[in-house]
Protein backbone atom coordinates (compact mmCIF):
# COMPACT_ATOMS: atom_id res chain seq x y z
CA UNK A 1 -3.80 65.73 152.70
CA UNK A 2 -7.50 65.24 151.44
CA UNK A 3 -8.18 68.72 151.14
CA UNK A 4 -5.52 69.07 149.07
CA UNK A 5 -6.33 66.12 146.99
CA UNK A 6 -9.53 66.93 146.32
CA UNK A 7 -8.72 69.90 145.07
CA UNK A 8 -7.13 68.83 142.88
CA UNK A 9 -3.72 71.12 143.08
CA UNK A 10 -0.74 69.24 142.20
CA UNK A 11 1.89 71.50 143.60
CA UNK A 12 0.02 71.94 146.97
CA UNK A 13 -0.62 68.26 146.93
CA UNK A 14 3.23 67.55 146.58
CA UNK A 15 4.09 70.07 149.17
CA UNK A 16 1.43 68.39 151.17
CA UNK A 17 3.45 64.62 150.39
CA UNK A 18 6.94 66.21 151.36
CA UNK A 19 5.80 67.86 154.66
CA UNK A 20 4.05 64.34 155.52
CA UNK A 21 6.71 62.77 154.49
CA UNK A 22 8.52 64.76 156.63
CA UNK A 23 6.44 64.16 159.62
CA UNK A 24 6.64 60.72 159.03
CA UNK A 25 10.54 60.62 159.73
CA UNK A 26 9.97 62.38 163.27
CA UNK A 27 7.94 59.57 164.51
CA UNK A 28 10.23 57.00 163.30
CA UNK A 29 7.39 55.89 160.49
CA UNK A 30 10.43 55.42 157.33
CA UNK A 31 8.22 53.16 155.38
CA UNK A 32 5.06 55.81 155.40
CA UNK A 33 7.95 58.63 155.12
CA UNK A 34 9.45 56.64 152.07
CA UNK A 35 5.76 56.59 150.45
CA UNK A 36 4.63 59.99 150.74
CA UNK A 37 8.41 60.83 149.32
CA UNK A 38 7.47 58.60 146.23
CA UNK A 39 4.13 60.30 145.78
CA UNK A 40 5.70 63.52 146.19
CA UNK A 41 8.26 62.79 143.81
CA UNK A 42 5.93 61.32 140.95
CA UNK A 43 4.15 64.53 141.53
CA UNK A 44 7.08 66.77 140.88
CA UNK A 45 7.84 64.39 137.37
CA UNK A 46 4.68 65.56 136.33
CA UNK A 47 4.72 69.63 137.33
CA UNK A 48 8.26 68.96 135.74
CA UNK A 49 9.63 70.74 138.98
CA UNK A 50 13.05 69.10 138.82
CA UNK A 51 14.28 70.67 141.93
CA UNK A 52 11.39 69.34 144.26
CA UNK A 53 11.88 65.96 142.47
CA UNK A 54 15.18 65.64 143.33
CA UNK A 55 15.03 66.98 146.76
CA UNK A 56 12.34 64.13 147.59
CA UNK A 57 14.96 61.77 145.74
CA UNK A 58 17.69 62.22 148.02
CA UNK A 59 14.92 61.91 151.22
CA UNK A 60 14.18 58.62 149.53
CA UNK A 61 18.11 57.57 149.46
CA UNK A 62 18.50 58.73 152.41
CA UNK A 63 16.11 56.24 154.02
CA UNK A 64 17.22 53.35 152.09
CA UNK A 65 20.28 54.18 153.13
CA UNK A 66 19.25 54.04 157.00
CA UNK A 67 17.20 50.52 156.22
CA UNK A 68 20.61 49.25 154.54
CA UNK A 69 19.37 49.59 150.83
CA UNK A 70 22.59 50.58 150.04
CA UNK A 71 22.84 49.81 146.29
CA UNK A 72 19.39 51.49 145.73
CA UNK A 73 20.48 54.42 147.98
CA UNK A 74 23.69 54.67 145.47
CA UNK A 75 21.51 54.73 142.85
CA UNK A 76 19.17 57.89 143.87
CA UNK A 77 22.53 59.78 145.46
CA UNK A 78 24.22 59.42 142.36
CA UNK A 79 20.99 61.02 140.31
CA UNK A 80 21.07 63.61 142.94
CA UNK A 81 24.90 64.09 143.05
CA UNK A 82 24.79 64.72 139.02
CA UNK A 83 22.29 67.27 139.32
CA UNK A 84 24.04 69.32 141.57
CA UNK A 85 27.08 69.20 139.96
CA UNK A 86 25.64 70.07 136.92
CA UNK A 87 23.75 72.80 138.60
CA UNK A 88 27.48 74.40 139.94
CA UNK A 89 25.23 74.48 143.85
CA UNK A 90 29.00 73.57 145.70
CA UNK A 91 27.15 73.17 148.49
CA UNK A 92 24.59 70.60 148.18
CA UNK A 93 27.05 68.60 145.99
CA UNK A 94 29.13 68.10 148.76
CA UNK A 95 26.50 66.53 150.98
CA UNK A 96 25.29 64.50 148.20
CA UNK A 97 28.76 63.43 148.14
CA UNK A 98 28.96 62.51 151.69
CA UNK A 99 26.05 59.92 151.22
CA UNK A 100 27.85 58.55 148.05
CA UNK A 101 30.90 58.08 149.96
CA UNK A 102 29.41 56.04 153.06
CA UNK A 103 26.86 54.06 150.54
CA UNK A 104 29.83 53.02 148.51
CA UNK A 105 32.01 52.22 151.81
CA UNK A 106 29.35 49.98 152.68
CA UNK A 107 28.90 48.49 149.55
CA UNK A 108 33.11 47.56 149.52
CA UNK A 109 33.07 50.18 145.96
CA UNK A 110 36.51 51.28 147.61
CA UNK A 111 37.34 52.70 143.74
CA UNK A 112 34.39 54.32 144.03
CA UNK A 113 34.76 55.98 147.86
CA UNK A 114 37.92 57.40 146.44
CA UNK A 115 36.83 58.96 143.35
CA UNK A 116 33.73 60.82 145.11
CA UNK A 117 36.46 61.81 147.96
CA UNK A 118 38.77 63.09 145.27
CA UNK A 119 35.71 65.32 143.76
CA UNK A 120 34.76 66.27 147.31
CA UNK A 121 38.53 67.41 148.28
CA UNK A 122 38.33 69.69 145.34
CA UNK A 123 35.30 71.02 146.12
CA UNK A 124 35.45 71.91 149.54
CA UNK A 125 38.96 74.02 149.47
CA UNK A 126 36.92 76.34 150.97
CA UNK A 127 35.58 74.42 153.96
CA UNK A 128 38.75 72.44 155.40
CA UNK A 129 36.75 70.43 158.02
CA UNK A 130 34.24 69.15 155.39
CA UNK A 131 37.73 68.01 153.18
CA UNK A 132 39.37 66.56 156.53
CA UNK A 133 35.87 64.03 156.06
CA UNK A 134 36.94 63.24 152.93
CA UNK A 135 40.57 63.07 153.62
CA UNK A 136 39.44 60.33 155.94
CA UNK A 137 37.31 58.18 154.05
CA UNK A 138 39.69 58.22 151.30
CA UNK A 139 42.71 57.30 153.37
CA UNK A 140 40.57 54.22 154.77
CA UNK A 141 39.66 52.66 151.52
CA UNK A 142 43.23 53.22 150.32
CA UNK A 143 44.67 51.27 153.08
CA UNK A 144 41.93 48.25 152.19
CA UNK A 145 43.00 48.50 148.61
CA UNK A 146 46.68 48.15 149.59
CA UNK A 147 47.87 51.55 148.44
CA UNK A 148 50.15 52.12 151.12
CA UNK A 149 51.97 55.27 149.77
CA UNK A 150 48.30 56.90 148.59
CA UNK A 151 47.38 56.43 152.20
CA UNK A 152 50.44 57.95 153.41
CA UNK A 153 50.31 60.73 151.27
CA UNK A 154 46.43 61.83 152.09
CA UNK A 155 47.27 61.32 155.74
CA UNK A 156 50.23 64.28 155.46
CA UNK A 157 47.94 66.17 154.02
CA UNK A 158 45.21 66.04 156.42
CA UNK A 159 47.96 66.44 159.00
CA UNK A 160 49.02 70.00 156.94
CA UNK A 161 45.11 70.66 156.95
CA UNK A 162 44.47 70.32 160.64
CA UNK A 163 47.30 72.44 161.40
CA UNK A 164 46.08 75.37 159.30
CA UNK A 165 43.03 74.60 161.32
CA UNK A 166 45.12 74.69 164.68
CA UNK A 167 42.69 72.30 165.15
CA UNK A 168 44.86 69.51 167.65
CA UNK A 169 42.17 66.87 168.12
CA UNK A 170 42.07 66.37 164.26
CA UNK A 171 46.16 66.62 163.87
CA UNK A 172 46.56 63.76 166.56
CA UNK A 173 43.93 62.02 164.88
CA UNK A 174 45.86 61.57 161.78
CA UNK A 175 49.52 61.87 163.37
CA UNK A 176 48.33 58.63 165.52
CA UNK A 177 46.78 56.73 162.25
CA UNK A 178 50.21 57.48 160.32
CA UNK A 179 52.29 56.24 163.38
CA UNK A 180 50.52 52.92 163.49
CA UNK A 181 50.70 52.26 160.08
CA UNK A 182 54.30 52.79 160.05
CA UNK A 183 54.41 50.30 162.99
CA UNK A 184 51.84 47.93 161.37
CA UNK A 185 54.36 47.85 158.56
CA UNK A 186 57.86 47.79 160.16
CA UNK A 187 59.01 51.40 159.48
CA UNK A 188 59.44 51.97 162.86
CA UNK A 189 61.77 55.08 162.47
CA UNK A 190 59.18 56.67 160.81
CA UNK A 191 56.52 56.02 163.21
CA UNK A 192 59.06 56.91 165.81
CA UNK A 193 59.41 60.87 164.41
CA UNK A 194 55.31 60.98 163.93
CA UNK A 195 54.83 59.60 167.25
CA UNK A 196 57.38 62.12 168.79
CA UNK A 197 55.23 64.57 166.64
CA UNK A 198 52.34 63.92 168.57
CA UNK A 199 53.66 64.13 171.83
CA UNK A 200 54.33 68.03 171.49
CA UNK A 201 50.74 68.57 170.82
């Protein structure tokens, strides 16, 4: 780290930041982590290396999320989520969603949780486990917003998903979560046919 600083090189100076950064997080050190990741990023601003910047950005949100800094966290995700998407990289838009989704759970943005599932479902056709996550998330925060028949729906379709899957675990996940709905709410020959669903698995 002084070598490279007194060099004066500003890329190998942020690469430097990011690895130390990096080290940082495997001895449990978030706050140094979290300021090498600042330095890092400032550093990228500067070489105008939007890529690195953004890749320390999410490392940032991703320990404020972890220390409970949830609004901030939302606030670096969502810089990182746009860039992605604008980008067309599928793949790190989805993970950018992930942290959107559990920042905004925590923060009770249950509006929010479902519009970043929605974008996640459709972008993840591809990968039917990573959708199943946002099946989930989505069918929790529909149930808290009292949107009984959204929640129904998404949890048939989950169902439908796990079974392309032949994935049971995941099928009696969301056959058991529709049953006890139905009972919570008094349709109990509903919950009765799911239930009797389940048993067969």
């Amino acid at each position: 780290y002084k070598i490279a600083k007194s060099l004066d090189e500003k890329h190998y100076l942020m690469d430097v930041l990011g690895a130390m950064g990096n080290y940082s997080l495997t001895i449990a050190s978030t706050e140094k982590a979290y300021k090498y990741f600042l330095e890092a990023k400032e550093l990228a601003v500067k070489l105008e290396n939007k890529k690195s910047e953004i890749g320390y950005l999410g490392n940032m949100g991703t320990i404020l999320e972890w220390e409970k800094d949830f609004a901030k966290a939302d606030e670096f995700f969502l810089e990182v989520w746009t860039y992605f998407k604008d980008l067309g990289d599928k793949n790190s838009e989805v993970r950018a969603l992930h942290h959107l989704v559990e920042v905004n759970r925590k923060l009770d943005r249950d509006e929010k949780v479902i519009e970043y599932c929605q974008r996640g479902i459709e972008i993840s056709s591809e990968d039917k486990m990573t959708g199943l996550f946002f099946y989930k998330k989505s069918i929790f925060a529909y149930y808290k917003m009292n949107k009984l028949e959204n929640a129904h729906t998404a949890t048939k379709e989950a169902i439908k998903i796990a079974r392309s899957l032949d994935n049971k675990e995941k099928e009696l996940e969301f056959l058991l979560s529709l049953g006890e709905s139905y009972m919570f709410y008094n349709m109990q020959s509903e919950a009765l046919e799911i239930y009797e669903q389940a048993l067969i698995l």
